[in-house]
N, C-alpha and C. Protein backbone atom coordinates (compact mmCIF):
# COMPACT_ATOMS: atom_id res chain seq x y z
N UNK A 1 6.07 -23.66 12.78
CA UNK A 1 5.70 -22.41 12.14
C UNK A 1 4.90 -22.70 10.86
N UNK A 2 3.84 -21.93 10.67
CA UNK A 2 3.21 -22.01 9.47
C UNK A 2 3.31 -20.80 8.50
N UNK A 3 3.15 -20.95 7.21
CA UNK A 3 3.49 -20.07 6.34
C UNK A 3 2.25 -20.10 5.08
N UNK A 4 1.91 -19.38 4.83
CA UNK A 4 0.61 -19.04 3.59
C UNK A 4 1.32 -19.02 2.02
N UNK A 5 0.87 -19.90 1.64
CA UNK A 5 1.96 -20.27 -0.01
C UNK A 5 1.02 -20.11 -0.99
N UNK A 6 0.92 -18.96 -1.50
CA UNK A 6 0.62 -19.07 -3.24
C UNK A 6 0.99 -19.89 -4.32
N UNK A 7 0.12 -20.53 -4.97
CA UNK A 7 1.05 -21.44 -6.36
C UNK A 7 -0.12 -21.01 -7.14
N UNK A 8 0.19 -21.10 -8.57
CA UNK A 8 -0.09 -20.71 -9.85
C UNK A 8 0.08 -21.44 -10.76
N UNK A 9 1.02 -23.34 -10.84
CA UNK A 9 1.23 -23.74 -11.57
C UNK A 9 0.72 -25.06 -11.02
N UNK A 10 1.97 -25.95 -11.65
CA UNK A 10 1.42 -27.29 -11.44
C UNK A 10 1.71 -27.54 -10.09
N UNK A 11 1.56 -26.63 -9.54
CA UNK A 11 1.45 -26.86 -7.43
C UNK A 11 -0.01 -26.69 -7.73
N UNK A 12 -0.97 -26.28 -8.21
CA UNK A 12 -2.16 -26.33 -8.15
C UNK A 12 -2.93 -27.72 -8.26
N UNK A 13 -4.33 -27.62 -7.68
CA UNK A 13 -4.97 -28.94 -7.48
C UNK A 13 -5.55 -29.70 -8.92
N UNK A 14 -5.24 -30.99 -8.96
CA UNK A 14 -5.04 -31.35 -10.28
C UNK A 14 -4.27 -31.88 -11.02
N UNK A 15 -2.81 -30.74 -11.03
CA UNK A 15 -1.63 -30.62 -11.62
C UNK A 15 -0.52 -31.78 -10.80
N UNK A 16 0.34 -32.31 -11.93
CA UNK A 16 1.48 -33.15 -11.06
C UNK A 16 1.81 -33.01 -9.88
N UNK A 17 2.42 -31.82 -9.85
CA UNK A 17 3.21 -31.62 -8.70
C UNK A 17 2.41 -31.24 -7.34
N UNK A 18 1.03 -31.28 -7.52
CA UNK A 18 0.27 -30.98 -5.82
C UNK A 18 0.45 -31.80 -4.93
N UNK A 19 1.04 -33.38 -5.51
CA UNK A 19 1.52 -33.93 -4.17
C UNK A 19 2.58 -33.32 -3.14
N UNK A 20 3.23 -32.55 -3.72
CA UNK A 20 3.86 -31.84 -3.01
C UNK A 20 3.53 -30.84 -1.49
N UNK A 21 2.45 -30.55 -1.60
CA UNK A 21 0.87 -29.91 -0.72
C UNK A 21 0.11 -31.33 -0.16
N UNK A 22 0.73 -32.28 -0.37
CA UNK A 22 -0.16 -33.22 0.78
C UNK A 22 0.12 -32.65 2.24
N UNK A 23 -0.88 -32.79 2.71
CA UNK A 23 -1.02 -32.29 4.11
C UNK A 23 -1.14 -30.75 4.20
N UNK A 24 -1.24 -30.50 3.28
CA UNK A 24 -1.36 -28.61 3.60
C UNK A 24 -2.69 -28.56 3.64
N UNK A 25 -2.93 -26.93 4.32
CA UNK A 25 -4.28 -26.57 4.45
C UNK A 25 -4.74 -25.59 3.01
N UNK A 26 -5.70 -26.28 2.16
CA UNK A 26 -6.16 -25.22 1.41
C UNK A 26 -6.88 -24.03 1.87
N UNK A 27 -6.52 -22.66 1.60
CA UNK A 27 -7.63 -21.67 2.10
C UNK A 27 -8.19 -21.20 0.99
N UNK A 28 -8.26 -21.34 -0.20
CA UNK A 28 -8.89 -21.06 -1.11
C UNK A 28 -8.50 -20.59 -2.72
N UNK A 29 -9.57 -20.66 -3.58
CA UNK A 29 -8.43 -20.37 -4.72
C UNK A 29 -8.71 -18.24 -4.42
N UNK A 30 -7.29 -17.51 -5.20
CA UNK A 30 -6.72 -16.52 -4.44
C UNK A 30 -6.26 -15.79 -5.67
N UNK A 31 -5.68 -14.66 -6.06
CA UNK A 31 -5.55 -13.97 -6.98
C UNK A 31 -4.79 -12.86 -6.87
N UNK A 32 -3.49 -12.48 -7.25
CA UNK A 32 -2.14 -11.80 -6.75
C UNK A 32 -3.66 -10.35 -6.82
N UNK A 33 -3.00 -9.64 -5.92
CA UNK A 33 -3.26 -8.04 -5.67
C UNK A 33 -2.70 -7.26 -6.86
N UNK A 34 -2.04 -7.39 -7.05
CA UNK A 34 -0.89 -6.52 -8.35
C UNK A 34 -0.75 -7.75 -9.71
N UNK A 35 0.01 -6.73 -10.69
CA UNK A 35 -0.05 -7.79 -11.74
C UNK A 35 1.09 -7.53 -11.64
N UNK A 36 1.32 -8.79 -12.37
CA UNK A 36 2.54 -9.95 -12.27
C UNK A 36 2.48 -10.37 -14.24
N UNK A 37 4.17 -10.58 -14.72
CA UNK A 37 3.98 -11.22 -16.21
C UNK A 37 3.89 -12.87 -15.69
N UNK A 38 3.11 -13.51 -16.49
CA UNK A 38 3.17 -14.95 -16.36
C UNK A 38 3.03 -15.39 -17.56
N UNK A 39 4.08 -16.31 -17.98
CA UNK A 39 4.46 -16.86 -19.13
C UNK A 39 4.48 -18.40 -19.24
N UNK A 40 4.83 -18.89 -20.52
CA UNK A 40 5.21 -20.02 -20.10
C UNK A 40 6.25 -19.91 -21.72
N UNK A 41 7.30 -20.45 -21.48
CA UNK A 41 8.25 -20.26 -22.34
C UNK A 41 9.28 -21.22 -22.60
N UNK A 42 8.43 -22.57 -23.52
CA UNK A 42 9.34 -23.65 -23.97
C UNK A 42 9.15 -24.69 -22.64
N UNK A 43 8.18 -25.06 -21.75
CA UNK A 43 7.99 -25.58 -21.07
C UNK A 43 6.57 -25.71 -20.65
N UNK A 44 6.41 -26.96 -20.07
CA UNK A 44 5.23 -27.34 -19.70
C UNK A 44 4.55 -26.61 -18.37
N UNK A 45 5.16 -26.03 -18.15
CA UNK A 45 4.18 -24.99 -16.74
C UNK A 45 4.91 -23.52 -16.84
N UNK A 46 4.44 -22.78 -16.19
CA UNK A 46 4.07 -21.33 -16.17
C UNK A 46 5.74 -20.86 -15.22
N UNK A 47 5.78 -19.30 -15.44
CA UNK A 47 7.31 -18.83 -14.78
C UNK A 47 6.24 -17.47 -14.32
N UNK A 48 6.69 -17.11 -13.12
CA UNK A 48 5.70 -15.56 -12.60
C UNK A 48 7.12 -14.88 -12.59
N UNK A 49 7.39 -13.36 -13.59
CA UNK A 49 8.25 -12.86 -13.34
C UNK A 49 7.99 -11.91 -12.65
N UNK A 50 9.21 -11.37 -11.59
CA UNK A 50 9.10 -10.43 -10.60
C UNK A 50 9.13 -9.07 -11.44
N UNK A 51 7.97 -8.63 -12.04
CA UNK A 51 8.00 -6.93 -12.57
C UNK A 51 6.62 -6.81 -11.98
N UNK A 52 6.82 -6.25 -10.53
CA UNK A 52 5.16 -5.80 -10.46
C UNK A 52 5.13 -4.48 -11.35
N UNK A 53 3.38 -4.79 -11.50
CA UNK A 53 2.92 -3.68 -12.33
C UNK A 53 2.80 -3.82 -13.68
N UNK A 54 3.50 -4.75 -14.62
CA UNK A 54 3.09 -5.43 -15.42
C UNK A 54 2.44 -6.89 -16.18
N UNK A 55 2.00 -7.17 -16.62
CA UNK A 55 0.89 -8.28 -16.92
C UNK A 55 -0.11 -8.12 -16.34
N UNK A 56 -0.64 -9.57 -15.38
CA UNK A 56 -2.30 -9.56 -15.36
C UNK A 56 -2.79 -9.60 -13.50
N UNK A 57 -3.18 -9.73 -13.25
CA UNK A 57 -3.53 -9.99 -11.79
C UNK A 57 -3.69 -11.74 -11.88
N UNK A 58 -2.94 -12.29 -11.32
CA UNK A 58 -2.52 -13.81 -11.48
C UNK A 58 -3.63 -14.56 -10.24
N UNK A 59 -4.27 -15.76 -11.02
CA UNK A 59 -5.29 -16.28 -10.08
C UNK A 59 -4.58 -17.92 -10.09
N UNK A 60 -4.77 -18.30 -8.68
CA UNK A 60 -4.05 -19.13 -8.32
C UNK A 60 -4.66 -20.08 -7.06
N UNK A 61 -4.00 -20.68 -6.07
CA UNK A 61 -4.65 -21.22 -5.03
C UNK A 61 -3.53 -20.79 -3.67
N UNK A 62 -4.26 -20.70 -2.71
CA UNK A 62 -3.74 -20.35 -1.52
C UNK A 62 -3.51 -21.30 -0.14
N UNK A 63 -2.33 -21.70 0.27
CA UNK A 63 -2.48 -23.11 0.90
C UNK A 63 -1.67 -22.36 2.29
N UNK A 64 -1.94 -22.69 3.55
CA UNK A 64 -1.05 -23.18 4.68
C UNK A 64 -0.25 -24.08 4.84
N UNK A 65 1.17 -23.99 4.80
CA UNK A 65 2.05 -24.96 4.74
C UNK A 65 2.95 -24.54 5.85
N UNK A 66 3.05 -25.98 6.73
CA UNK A 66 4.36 -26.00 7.56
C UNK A 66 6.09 -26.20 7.25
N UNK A 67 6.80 -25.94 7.70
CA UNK A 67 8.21 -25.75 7.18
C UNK A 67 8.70 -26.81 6.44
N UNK A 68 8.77 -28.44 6.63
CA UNK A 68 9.04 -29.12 5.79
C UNK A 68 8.35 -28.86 4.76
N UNK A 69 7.04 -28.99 4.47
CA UNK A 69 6.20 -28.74 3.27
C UNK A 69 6.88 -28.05 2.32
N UNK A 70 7.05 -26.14 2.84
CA UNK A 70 7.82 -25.26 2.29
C UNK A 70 9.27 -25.54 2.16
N UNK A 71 10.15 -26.64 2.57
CA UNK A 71 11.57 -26.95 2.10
C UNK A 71 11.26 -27.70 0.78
N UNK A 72 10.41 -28.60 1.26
CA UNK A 72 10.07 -29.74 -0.25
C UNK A 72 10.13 -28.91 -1.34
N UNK A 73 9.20 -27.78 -1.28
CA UNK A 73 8.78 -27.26 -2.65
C UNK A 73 9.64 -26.13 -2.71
N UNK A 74 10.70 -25.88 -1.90
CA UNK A 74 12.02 -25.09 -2.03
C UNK A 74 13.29 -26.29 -3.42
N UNK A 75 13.23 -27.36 -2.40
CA UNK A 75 13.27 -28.31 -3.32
C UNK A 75 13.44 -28.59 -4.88
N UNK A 76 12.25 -28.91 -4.95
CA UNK A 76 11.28 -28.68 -6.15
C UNK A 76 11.65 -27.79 -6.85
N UNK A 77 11.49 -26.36 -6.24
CA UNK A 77 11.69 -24.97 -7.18
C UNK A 77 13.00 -24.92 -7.53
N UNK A 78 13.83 -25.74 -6.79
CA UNK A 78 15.28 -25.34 -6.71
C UNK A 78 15.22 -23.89 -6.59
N UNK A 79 14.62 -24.03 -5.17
CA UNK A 79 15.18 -22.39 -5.02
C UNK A 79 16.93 -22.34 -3.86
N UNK A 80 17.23 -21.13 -3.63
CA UNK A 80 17.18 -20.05 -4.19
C UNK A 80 18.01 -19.92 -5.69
N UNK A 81 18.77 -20.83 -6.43
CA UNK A 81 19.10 -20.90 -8.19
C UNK A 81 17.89 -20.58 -8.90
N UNK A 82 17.30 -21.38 -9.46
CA UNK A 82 16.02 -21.64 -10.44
C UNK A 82 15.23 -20.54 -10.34
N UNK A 83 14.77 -20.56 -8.71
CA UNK A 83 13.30 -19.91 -8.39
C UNK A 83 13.77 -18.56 -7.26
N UNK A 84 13.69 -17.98 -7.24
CA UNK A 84 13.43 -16.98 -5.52
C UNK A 84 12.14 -16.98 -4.98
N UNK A 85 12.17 -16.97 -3.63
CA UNK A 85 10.68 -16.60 -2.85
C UNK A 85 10.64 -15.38 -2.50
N UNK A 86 9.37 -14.77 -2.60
CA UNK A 86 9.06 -13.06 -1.90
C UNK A 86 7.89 -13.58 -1.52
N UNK A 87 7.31 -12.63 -0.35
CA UNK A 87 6.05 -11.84 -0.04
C UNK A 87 5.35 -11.20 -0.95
N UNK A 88 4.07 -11.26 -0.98
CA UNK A 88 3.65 -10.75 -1.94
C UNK A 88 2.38 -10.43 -1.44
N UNK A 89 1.03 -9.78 -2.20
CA UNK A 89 -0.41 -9.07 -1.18
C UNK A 89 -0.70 -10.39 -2.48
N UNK A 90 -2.03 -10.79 -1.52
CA UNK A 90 -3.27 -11.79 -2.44
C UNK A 90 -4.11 -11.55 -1.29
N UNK A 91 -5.45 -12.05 -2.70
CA UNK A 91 -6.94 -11.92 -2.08
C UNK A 91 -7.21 -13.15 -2.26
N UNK A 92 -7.86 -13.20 -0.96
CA UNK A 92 -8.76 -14.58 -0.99
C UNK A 92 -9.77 -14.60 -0.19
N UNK A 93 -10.60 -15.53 -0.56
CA UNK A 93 -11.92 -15.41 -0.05
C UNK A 93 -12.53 -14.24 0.73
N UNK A 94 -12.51 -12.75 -0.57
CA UNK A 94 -12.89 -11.63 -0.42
C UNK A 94 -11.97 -10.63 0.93
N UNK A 95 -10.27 -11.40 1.19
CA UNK A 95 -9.83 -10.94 2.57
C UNK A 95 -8.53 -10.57 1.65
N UNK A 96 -7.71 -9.69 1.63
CA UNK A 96 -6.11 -9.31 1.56
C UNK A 96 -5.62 -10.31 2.68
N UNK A 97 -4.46 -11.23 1.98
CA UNK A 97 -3.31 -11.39 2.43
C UNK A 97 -1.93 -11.39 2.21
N UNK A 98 -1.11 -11.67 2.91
CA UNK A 98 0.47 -12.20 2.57
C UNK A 98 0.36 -13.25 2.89
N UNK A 99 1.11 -13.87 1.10
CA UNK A 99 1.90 -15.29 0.75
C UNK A 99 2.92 -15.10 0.18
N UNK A 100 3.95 -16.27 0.57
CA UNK A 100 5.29 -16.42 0.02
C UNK A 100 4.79 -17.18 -1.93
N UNK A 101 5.51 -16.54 -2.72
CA UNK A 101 5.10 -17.03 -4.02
C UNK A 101 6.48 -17.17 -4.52
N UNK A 102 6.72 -18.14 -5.84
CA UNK A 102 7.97 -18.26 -6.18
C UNK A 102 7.99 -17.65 -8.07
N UNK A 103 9.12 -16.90 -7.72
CA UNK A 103 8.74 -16.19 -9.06
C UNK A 103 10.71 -16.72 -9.40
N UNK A 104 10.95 -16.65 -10.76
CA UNK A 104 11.80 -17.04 -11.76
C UNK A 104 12.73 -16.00 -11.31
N UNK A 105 14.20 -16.64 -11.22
CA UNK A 105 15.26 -16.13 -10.96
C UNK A 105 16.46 -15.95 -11.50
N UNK A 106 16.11 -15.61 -13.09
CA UNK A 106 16.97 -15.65 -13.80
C UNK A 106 16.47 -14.90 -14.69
N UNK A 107 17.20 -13.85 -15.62
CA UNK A 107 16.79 -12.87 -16.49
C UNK A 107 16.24 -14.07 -18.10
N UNK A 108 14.87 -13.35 -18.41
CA UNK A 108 14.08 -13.90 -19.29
C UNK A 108 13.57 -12.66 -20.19
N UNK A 109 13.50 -12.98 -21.64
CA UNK A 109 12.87 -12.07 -22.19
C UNK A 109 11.43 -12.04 -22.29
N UNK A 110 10.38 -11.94 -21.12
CA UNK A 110 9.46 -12.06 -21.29
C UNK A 110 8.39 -11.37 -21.74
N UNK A 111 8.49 -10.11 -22.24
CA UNK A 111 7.75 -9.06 -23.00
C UNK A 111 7.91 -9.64 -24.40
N UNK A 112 7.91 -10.97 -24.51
CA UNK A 112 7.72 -11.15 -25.91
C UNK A 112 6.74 -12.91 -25.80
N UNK A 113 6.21 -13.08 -24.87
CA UNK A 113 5.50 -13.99 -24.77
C UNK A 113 4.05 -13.40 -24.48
N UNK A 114 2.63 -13.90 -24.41
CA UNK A 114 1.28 -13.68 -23.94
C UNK A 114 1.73 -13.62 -22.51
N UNK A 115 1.53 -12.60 -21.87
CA UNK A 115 1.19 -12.92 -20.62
C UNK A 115 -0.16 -13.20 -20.18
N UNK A 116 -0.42 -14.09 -18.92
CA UNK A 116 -1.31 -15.52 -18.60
C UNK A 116 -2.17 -15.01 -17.22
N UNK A 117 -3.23 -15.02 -17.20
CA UNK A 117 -3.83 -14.08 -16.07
C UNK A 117 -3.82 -15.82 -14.77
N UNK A 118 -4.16 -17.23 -15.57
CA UNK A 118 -4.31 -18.23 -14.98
C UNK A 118 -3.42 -19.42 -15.89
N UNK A 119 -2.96 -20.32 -15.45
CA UNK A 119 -2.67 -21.78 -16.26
C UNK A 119 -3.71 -22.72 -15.97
């Protein structure tokens, strides 16, 4: 089974953690439909909190990943503690889709940081 994964942080190309996306298919860089707060708060990469409708429209990259891929970076996120996954609408390469994105799973005061349209 394949699955369409949004990242926004250091899952992006570049960043440490994209080894994690070896072997995935890039489909392009991609940009949440709705806004999303994105912060970064006492740490070296970014947290997407789940309040749609507030902050920025979040631009990011859009990958095809098969199920191990998506456990690794379940992994990684320490989800479901750390991180949760949802569905979410993104555009990419001028098309609406659904990707699984991992947004912060733990109450944060984040209306008191910049929210981040990109990292």
């Amino acid at each position: 089974m394949r699955y369409r994964l949004f990242v926004y942080g250091t899952l992006k190309s570049g960043f440490s953690n994209h080894i994690f996306l070896k072997g995935a298919k890039f489909l392009g860089r991609a940009q949440t439909k709705k806004r999303y707060p994105m912060i970064v708060a006492n740490r070296p990469y970014p947290y997407l909190i789940d309040k749609e409708g507030e902050g920025e429209r979040v631009y990011g990259e859009l990958y095809e990943v098969d199920l191990p891929t998506l456990k690794r970076i379940d992994r990684l996120e320490e989800y479901p503690l750390y991180y949760k996954r949802k569905e979410i609408e993104v555009e990419c390469e001028g098309r609406g889709q659904k990707a699984l994105c991992y947004f912060l799973n733990r109450p944060v005061p984040y209306r008191k940081f910049k929210f981040l349209k990109e990292f």
